[in-house]
Protein backbone atom coordinates (compact mmCIF):
# COMPACT_ATOMS: atom_id res chain seq x y z
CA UNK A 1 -84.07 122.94 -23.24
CA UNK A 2 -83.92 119.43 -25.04
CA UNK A 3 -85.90 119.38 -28.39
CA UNK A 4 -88.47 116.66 -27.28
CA UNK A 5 -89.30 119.03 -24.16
CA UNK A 6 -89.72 122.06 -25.91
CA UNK A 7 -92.06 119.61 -28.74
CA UNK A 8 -94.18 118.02 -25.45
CA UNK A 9 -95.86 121.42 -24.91
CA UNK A 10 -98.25 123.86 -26.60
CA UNK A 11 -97.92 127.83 -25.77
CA UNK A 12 -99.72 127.93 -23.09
CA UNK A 13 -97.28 125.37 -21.41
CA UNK A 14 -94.33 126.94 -22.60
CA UNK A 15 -95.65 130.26 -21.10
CA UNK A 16 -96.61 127.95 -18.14
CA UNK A 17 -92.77 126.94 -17.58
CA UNK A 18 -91.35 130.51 -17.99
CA UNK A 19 -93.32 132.41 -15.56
CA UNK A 20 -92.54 129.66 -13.10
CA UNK A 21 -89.01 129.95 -13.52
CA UNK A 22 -88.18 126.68 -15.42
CA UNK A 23 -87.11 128.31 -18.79
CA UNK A 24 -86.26 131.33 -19.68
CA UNK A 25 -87.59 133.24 -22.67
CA UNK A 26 -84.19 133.02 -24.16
CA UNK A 27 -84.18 129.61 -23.76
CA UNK A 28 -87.59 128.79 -26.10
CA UNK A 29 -86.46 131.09 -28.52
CA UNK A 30 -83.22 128.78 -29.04
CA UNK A 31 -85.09 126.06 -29.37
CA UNK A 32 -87.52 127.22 -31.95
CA UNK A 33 -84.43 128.25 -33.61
CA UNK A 34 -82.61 125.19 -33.30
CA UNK A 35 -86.06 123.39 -35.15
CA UNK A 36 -86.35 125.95 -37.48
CA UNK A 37 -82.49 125.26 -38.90
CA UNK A 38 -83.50 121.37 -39.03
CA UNK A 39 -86.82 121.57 -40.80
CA UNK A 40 -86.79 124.97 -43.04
CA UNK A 41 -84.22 123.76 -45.41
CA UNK A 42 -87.16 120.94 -46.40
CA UNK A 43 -90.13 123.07 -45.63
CA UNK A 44 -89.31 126.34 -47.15
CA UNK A 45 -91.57 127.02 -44.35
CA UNK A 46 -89.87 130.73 -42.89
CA UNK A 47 -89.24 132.96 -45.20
CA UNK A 48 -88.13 136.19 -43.36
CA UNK A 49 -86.13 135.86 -40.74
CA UNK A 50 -86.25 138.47 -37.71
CA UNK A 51 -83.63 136.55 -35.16
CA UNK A 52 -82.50 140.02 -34.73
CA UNK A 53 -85.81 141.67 -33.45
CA UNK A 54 -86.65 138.76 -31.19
CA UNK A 55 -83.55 139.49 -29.26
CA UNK A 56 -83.89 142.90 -29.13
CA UNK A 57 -87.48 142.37 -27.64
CA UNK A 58 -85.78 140.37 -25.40
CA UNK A 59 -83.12 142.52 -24.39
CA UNK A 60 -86.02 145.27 -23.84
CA UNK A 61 -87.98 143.07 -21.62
CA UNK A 62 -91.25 141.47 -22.74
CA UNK A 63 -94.53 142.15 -20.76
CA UNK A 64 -96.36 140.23 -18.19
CA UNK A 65 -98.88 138.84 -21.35
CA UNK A 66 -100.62 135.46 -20.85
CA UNK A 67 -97.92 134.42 -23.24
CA UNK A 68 -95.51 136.05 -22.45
CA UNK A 69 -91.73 134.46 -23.97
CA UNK A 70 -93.16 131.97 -26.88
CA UNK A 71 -91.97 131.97 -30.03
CA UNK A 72 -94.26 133.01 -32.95
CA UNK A 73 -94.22 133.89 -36.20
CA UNK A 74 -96.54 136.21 -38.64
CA UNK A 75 -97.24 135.38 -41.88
CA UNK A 76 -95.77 137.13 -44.41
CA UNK A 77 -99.41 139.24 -45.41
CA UNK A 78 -101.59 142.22 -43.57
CA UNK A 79 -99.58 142.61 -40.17
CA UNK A 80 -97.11 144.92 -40.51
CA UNK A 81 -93.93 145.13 -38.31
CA UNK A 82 -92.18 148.54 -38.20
CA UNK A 83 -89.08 148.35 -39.62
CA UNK A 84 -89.08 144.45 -41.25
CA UNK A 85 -90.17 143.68 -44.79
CA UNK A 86 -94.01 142.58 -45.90
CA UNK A 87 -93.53 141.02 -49.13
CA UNK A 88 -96.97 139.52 -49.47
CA UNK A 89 -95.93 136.75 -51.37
CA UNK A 90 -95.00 139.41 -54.47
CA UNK A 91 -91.85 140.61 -56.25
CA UNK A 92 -93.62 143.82 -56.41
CA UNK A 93 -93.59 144.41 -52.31
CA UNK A 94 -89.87 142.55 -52.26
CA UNK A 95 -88.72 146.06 -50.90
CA UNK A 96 -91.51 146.91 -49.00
CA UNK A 97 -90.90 148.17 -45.31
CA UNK A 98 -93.67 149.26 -43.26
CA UNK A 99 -92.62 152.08 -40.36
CA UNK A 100 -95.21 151.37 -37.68
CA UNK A 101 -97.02 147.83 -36.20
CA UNK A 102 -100.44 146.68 -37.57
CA UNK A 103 -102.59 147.17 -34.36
CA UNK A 104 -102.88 142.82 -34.33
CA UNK A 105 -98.92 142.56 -33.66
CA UNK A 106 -99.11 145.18 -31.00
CA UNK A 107 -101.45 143.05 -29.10
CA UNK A 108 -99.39 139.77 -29.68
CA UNK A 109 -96.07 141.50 -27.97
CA UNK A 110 -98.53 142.82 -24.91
CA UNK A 111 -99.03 139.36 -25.02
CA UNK A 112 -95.54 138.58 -24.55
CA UNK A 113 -94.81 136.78 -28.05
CA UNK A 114 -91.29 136.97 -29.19
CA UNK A 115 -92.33 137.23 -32.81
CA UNK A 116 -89.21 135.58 -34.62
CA UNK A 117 -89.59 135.25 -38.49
CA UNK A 118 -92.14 135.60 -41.32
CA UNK A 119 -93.88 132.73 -42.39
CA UNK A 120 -94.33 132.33 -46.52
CA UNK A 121 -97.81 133.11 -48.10
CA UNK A 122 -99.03 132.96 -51.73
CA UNK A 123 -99.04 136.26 -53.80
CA UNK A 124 -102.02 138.61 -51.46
CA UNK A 125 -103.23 135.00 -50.57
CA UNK A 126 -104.95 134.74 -53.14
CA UNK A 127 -104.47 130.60 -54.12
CA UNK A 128 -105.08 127.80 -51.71
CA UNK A 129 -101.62 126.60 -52.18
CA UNK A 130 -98.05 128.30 -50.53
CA UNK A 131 -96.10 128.85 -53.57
CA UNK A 132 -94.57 132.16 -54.92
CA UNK A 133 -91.87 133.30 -57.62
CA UNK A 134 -90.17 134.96 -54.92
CA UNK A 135 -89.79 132.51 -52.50
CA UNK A 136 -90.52 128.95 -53.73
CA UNK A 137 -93.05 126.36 -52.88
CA UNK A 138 -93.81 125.48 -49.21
CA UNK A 139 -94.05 121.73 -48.79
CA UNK A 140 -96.73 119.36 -46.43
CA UNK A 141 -94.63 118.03 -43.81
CA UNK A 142 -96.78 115.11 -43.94
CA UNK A 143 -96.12 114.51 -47.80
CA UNK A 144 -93.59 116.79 -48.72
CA UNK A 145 -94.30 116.69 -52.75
CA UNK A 146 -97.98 117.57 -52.05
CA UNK A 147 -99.42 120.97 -50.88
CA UNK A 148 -99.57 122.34 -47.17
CA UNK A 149 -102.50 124.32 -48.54
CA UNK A 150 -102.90 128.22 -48.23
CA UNK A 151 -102.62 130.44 -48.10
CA UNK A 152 -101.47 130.62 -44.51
CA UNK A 153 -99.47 127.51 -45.39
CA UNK A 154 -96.01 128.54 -44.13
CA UNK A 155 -97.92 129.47 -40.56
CA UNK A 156 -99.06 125.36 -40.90
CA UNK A 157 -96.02 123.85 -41.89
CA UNK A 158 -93.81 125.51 -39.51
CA UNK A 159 -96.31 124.26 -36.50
CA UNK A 160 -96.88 120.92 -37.87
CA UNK A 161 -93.13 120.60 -37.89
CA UNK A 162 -93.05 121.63 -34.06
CA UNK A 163 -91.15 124.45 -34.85
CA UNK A 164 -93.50 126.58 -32.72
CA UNK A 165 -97.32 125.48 -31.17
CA UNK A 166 -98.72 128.00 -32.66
CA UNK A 167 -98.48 131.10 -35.45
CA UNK A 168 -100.32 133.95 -36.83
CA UNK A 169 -102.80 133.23 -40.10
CA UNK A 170 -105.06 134.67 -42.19
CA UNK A 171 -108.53 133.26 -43.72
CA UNK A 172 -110.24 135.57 -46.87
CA UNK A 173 -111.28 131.87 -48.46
CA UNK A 174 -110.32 129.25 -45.90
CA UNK A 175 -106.97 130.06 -45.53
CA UNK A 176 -106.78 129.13 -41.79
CA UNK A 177 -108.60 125.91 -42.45
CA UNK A 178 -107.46 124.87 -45.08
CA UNK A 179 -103.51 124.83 -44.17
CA UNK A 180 -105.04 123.52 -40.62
CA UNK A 181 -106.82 120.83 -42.79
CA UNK A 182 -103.62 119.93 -45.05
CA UNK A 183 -101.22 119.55 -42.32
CA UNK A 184 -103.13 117.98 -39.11
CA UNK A 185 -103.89 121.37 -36.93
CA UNK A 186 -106.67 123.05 -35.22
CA UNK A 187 -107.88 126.43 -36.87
CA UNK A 188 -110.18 128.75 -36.21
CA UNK A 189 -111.52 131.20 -38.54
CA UNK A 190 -113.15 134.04 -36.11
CA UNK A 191 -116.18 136.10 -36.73
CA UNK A 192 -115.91 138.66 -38.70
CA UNK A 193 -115.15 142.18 -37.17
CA UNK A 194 -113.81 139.66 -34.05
CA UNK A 195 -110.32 140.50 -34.80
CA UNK A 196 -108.19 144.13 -36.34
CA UNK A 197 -107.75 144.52 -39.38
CA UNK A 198 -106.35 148.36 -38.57
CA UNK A 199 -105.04 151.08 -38.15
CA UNK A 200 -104.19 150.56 -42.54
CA UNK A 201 -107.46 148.48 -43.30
CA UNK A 202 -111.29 148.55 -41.84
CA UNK A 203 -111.66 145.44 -42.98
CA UNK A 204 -110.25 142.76 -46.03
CA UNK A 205 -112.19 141.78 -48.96
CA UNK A 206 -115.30 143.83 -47.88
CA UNK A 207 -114.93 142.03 -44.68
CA UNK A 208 -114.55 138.13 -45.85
CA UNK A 209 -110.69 138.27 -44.54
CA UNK A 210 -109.79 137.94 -41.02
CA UNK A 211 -106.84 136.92 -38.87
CA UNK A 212 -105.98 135.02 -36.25
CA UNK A 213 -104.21 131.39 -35.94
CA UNK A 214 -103.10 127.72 -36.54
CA UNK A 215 -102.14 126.14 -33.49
CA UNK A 216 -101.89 122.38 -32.26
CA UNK A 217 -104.14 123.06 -29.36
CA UNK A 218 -107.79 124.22 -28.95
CA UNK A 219 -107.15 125.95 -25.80
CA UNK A 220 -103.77 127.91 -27.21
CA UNK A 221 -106.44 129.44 -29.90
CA UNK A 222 -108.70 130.25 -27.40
CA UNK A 223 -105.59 132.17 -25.47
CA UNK A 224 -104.90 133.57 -28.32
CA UNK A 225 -107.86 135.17 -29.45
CA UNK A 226 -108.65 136.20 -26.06
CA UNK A 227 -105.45 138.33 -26.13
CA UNK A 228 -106.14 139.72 -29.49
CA UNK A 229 -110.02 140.71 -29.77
CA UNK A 230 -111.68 143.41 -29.74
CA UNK A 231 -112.31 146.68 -31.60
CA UNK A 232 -109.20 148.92 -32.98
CA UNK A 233 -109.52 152.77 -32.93
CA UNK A 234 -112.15 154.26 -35.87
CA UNK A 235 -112.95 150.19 -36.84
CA UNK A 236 -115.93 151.03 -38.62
CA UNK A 237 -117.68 147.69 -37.33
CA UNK A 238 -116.98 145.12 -35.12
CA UNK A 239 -118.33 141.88 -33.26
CA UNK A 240 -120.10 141.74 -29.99
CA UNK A 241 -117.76 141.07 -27.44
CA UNK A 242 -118.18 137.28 -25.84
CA UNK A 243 -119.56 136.82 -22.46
CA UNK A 244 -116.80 135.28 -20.95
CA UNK A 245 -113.04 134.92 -21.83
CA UNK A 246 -112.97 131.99 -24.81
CA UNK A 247 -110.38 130.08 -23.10
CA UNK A 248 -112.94 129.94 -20.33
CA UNK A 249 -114.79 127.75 -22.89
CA UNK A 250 -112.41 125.30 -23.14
CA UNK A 251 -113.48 122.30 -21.23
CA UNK A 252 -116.54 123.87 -20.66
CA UNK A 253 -119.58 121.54 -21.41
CA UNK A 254 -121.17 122.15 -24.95
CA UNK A 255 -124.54 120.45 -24.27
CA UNK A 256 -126.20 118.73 -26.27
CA UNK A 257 -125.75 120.36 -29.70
CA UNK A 258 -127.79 120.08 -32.87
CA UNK A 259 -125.13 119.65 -35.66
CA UNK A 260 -126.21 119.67 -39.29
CA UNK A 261 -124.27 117.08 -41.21
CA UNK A 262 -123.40 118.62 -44.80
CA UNK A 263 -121.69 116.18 -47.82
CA UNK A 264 -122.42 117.94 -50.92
CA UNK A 265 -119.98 121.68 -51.14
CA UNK A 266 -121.43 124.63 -50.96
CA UNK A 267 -119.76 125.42 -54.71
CA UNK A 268 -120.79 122.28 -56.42
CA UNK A 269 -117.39 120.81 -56.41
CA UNK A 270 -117.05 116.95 -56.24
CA UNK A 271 -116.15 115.60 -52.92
CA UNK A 272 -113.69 113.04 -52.14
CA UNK A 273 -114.27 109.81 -50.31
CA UNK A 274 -111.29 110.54 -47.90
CA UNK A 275 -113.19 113.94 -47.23
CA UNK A 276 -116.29 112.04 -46.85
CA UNK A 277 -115.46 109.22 -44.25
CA UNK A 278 -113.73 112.08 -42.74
CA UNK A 279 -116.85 114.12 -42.10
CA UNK A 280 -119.30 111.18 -41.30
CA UNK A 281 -116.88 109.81 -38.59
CA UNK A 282 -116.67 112.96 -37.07
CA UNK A 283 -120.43 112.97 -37.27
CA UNK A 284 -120.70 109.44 -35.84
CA UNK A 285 -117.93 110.73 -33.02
CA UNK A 286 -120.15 113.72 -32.37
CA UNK A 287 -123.18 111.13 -32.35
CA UNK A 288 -121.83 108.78 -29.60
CA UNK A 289 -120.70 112.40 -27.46
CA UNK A 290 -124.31 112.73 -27.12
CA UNK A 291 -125.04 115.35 -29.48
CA UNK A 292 -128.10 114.96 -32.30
CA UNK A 293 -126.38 115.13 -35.84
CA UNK A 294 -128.48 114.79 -38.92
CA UNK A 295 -127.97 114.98 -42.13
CA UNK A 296 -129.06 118.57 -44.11
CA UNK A 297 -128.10 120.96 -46.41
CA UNK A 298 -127.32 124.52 -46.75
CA UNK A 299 -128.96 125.74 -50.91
CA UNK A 300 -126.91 128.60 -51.62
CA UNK A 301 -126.93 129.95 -55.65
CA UNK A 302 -123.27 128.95 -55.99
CA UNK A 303 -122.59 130.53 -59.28
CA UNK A 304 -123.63 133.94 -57.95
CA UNK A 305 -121.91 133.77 -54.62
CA UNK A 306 -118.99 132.59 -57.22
CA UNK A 307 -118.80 135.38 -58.88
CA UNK A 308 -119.69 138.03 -56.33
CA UNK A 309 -116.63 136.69 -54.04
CA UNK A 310 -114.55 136.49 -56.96
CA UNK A 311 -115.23 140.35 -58.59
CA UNK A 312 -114.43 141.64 -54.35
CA UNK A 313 -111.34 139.69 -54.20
CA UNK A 314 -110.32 140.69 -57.77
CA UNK A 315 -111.20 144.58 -57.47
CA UNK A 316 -109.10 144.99 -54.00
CA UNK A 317 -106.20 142.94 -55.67
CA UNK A 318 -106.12 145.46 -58.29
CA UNK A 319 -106.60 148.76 -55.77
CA UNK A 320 -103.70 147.13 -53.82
CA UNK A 321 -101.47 146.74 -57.21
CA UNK A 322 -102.19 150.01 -58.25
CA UNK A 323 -101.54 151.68 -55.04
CA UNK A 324 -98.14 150.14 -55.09
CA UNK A 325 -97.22 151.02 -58.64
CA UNK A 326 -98.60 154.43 -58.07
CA UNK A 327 -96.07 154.98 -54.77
CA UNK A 328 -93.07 153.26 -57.27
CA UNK A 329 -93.88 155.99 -59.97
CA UNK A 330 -94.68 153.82 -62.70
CA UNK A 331 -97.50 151.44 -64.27
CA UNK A 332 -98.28 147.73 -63.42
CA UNK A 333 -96.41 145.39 -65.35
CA UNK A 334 -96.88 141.80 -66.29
CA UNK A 335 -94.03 140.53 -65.02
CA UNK A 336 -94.39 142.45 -61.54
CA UNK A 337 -96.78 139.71 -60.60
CA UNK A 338 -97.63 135.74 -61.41
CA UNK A 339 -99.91 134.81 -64.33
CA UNK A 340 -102.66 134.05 -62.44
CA UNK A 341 -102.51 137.46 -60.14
CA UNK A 342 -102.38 139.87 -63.06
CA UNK A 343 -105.01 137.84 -64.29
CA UNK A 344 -107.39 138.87 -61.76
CA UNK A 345 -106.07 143.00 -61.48
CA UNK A 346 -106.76 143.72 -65.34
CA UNK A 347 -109.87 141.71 -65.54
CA UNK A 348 -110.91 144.07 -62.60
CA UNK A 349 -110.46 146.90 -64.60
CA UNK A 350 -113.78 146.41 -66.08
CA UNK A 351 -115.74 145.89 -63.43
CA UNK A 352 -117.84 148.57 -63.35
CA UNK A 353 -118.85 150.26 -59.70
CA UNK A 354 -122.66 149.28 -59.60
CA UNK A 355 -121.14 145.59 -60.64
CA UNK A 356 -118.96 146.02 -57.00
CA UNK A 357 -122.25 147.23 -54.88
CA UNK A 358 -124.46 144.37 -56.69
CA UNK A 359 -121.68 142.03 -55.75
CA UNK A 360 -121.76 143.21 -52.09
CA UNK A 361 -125.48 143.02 -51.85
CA UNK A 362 -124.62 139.06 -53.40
CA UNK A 363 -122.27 138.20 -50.31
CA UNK A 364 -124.75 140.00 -47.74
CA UNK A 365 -127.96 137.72 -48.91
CA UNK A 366 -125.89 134.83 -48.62
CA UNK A 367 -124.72 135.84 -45.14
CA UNK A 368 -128.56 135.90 -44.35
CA UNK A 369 -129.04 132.34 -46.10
CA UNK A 370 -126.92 130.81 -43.62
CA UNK A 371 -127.84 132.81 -40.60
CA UNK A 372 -131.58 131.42 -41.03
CA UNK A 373 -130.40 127.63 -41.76
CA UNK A 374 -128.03 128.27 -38.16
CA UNK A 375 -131.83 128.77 -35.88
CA UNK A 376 -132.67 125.33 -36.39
CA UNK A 377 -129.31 124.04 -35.88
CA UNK A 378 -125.78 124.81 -33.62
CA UNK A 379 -123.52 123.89 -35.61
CA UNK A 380 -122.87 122.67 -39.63
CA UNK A 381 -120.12 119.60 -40.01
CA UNK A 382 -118.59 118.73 -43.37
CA UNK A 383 -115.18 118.11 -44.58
CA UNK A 384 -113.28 121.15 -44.75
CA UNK A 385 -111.87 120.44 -48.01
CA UNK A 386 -113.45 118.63 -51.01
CA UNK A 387 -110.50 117.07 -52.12
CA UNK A 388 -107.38 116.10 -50.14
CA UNK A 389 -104.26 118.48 -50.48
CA UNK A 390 -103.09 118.07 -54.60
CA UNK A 391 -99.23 117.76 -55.32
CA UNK A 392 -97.34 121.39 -55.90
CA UNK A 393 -97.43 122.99 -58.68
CA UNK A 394 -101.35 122.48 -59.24
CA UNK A 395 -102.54 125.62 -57.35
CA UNK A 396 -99.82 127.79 -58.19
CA UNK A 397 -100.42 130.87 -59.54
CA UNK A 398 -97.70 130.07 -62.24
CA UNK A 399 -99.87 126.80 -63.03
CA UNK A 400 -99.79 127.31 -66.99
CA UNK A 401 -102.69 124.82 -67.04
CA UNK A 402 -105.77 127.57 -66.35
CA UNK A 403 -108.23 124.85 -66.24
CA UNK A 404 -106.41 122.66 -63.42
CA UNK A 405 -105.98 125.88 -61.57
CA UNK A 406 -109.68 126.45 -61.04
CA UNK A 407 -111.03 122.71 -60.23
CA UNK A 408 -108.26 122.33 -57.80
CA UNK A 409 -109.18 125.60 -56.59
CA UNK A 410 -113.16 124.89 -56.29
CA UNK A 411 -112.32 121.34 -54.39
CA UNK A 412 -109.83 123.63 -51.79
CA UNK A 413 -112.57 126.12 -51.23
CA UNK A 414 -116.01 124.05 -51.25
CA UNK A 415 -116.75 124.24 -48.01
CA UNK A 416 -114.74 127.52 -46.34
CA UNK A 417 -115.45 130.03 -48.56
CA UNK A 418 -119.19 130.57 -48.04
CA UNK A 419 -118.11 131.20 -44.32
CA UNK A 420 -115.86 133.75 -45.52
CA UNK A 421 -118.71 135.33 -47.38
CA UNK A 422 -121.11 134.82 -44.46
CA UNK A 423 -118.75 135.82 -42.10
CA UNK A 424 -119.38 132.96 -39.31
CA UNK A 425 -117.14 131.58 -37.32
CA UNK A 426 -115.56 127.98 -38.59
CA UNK A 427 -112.77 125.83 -37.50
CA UNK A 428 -110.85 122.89 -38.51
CA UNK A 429 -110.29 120.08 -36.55
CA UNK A 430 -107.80 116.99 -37.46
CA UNK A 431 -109.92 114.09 -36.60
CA UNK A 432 -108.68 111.81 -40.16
CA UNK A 433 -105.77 111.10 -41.79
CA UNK A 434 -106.09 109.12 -45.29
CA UNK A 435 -104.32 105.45 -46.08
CA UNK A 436 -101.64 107.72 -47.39
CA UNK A 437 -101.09 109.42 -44.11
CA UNK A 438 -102.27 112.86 -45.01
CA UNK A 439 -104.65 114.72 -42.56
CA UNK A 440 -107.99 115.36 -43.42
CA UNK A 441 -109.36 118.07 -41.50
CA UNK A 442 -113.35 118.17 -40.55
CA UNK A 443 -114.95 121.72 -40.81
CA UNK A 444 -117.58 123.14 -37.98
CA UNK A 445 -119.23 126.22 -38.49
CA UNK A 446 -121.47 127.97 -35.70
CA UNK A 447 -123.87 131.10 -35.54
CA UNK A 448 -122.05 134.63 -36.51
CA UNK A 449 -120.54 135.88 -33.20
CA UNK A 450 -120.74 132.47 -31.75
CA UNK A 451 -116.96 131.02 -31.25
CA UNK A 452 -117.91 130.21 -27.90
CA UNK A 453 -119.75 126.66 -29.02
CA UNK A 454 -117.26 125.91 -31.39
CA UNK A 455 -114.50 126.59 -28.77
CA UNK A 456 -116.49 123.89 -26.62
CA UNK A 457 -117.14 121.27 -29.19
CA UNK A 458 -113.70 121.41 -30.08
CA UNK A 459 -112.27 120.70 -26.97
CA UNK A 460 -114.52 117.72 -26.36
CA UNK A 461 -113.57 116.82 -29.46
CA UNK A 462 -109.77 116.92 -29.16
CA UNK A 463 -110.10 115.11 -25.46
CA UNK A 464 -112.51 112.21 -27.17
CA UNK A 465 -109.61 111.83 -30.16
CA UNK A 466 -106.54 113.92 -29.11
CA UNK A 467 -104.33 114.89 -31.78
CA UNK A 468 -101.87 117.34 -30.52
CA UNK A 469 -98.92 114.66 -30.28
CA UNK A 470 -99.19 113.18 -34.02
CA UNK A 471 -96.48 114.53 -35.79
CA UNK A 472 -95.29 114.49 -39.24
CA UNK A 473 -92.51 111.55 -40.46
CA UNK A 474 -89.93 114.37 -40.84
CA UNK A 475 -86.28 112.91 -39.28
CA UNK A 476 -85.23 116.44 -39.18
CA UNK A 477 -88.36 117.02 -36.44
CA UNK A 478 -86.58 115.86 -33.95
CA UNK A 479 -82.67 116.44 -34.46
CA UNK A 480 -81.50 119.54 -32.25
C-alpha cells in the first residue's frame, strides 16, 4: 500500500478497503509501521512498541468489528494489555506488567483494532505537556520545539503525523482536547460514566477522567465510541445509553442550535488573541450555518473548583504511589518520581478525609452550575486553550521554575477542566491555525449525556471547513 494511500483515508476507510478485499490487514499494519520508523525518531511520539502482539493478533484472526484490521495505538496510562508494560509515564511503573486487558482494550480488538504500540504520556497525566524522565519530551509536529500538549500527547502526535487516523486518549483535565487542540485534530471528551474505566477502576479522579480518542475525523470518533460504550460489569454508575448509534449522528442535521459564546476562562487565566479570533470565527462560522450564537458566560468560584480538582487529583496520585511502593516492599522515594509529581503525593498526605468529601461536594455543585446555564443554551463555544501550545520544557514536571509551571498550566486548562469537573461532554475541533502555523483548536461543550449534538455540529462543522487533509510540514510524513 503506497504511503499517500494509506495517508488519504481515516479508519473507517481503511476498514472500508479491507473488508472489501483491497488491503489486507497485514498490509495497513506495514504501513503504519513504515510511518512510524520515518516520523518517531523526531516525534518521540511511540514509546512502547508491541510489533510483536499485532502480528500475533493477526496470525489469530481478528473479528468481524466495524474496524476490524486498523492500526491503533493506546496510550501509555489506564488500559492495561495482558502481558505488555504500563509505565504511566513513571520510572516507578518502568517494570510494570499487567496479566489481564482493561475491559476498554477488549472492546477495541472485538472491534478489530490491531493495537500496535504505546503511545507516550506525562507521569499519571498529570501536566498538560508529553514529557517524562523516562522517555523524553514528545514534540508538535506542527512546531517541533513547542508542546503537542497532554497529556494524551503521544496519541496526537502520532495521528497528526499520519501515522495512524486515529488512537486511544485519555481526558482527567483536557487531555483529549488539549493534544487535539495543539496538533490540528478532532477530540472528543465523552460523558462521564459513557466509557470503562474497569474491571481495576470505577471511575478516575472521582469520575473527572475518561477515555476515549483523537482522531482526524468526526465520524471515526463517532465509530469509535459506538464500539466502546456502555457499562462494564459492577460499574458503579454509568451514562444513559444514546438513542441511536453516534455515528448515526454524523451528517445528521443539528438544527438550529443555541450556542453560548464564552471569551473569558473558566479559571481566570488570560486568554490569547490567537485563542480569541479562534473562538469568535468559529462563532461567526456557526453564525452564517444558521445557528443563534451569543455571547455569555458561565460564573463558576474558580478558586474553589481550583482547589477541590486539585486536592482529588493529588489524593489518588498519592493512593496510586503508595499502592505501588507498598507491592515493591519499600517506601516512596523522591527520586522514584519528577519534582512536580512528588510534589503533589506528600502534600496529599495532609489532606485530611472530611477535606476529600468537602472537595467532592465542590466538583458536584459545580457540575450543577453548568447543567442549569446548559437549559437556556445547546451548546458553550470558546477556545479550548487560553494560550497557544508553550515551547518544551515549560510544563514539564521537571520545570525547576514552580511559578512558570502553574501559569502555563492555568492557560492549558482554562477552558477543559471545568468539563472534567462537570462531567459534560466537550470536543475540540481544528477550525484555526495561528500566523505561525500552529493549530488552535475551538472547544464545544453540550448537556451531560448529550454527545449526540456535539457529534452533529461537528460534522457540519468539519464539511463547512474540512480539515482532515492539513498535515504537518514534517518531510519525514511522507517518505515510505
Amino acid at each position: 500500500m503506497k504511503p499517500e494511500e494509506y495517508a488519504a483515508h481515516d479508519a473507517l476507510g481503511l476498514a472500508g478497503l479491507v473488508a472489501r478485499g483491497d488491503v489486507s490487514p497485514e498490509e495497513l499494519l506495514e504501513a503504519a509501521l513504515a510511518r512510524a520508523r520515518a516520523t518517531n525518531g523526531t516525534l518521540n511520539a511511540i514509546v512502547i512498541p508491541m510489533v510483536e502482539e499485532a502480528h500475533r493478533s493477526l496470525a489469530a484472526g481478528l473479528p468481524e468489528g466495524p474496524l476490524r484490521g486498523v492500526p491503533y495505538l493506546l496510550k501509555d496510562l489506564h488500559a492495561f494489555y495482558a502481558g505488555v508494560r504500563l509505565t504511566n509515564g513513571c520510572r516507578l511503573f518502568e517494570d510494570f506488567v499487567p496479566d489481564h486487558d482493561s475491559e476498554i482494550v477488549t472492546r477495541y480488538k472485538a472491534a478489530g483494532l490491531v493495537i500496535f504500540g504505546r503511545s507516550a504520556s506525562p507521569e499519571f497525566g498529570i501536566t498538560a505537556t508529553t514529557e517524562s524522565t523516562l522517555f523524553g519530551p514528545t514534540c508538535n509536529p506542527w512546531a517541533l520545539e513547542h508542546t503537542p500538549g497532554g497529556s494524551s500527547g503521544g496519541a496526537a502526535a502520532a495521528v497528526a503525523a499520519g501515522v495512524l487516523p486515529v488512537a486511544h486518549a485519555s481526558d482527567g483535565g483536557g487531555s483529549i482536547r488539549i493534544p487535539a487542540s495543539c496538533c490540528g485534530l478532532f477530540g472528543m471528551k465523552p460523558t462521564r460514566g459513557r466509557t470503562p474505566a474497569g474491571p481495576d477502576l470505577g471511575e478516575g479522579w472521582s469520575g473527572m477522567s475518561a477515555q476515549h480518542a483523537v482522531s482526524r475525523s468526526v465520524r471515526d470518533s463517532a465509530a469509535l465510541l459506538d464500539a466502546t460504550a456502555g457499562p462494564d460489569l459492577g460499574a458503579p454508575y454509568w451514562a444513559a445509553p444514546p438513542e441511536r448509534p453516534y455515528l448515526e449522528e454524523v451528517g445528521a442535521p443539528p438544527g438550529r442550535l443555541r450556542i453560548a459564546l464564552q471569551t473569558r476562562s473558566f479559571n481566570g487565566a488570560p486568554v490569547h488573541a490567537d485563542c480569541l479570533a479562534a473562538a469568535r470565527e468559529a462563532a461567526e462560522l456557526c453564525s452564517l450555518l444558521g445557528h443563534q450564537v451569543e455571547e455569555a458566560t458561565l460564573e463558576v468560584d474558580a478558586e474553589a473548583v481550583r482547589q477541590a480538582a486539585g486536592a482529588i487529583i493529588a489524593a489518588n496520585l498519592r493512593a496510586t504511589l503508595l499502592d505501588r511502593v507498598r507491592a515493591l516492599g519499600r517506601e516512596l522515594q523522591a527520586g522514584d518520581v519528577e519534582p512536580f509529581t512528588f510534589a503533589m503525593a506528600t502534600g496529599a498526605a495532609s489532606t485530611e478525609a472530611a477535606e476529600y468529601a468537602r472537595a467532592v461536594r465542590i466538583v458536584h455543585a459545580a457540575g450543577r452550575q453548568v447543567a442549569r446555564f446548559l437549559e437556556g443554551w445547546d451548546a458553550i463555544l470558546s477556545p479550548t486553550l487560553a494560550t497557544p501550545p508553550p515551547r518544551l520544557g515549560v510544563l514539564s514536571l521537571s520545570n525547576p521554575d514552580a511559578q512558570e509551571f502553574l501559569n502555563g498550566l492555568a492557560g492549558m486548562t482554562g477552558f477543559t477542566q471545568l468539563m472534567n469537573v462537570a462531567g459534560n461532554p466537550a470536543m475540540s475541533v481544528p477550525l484555526y491555525w495561528n500566523a505561525e502555523g500552529i493549530p488552535i483548536g475551538v472547544q464545544l461543550a453540550g448537556r451531560y449525556g448529550d454527545e449526540a449534538t456535539l457529534f452533529r455540529l461537528a460534522a457540519q462543522l468539519e464539511e463547512a471547513r474540512p480539515w482532515a487533509q492539513r498535515r504537518p510540514p514534517l518531510p519525514e510524513a511522507t517518505t515510505e
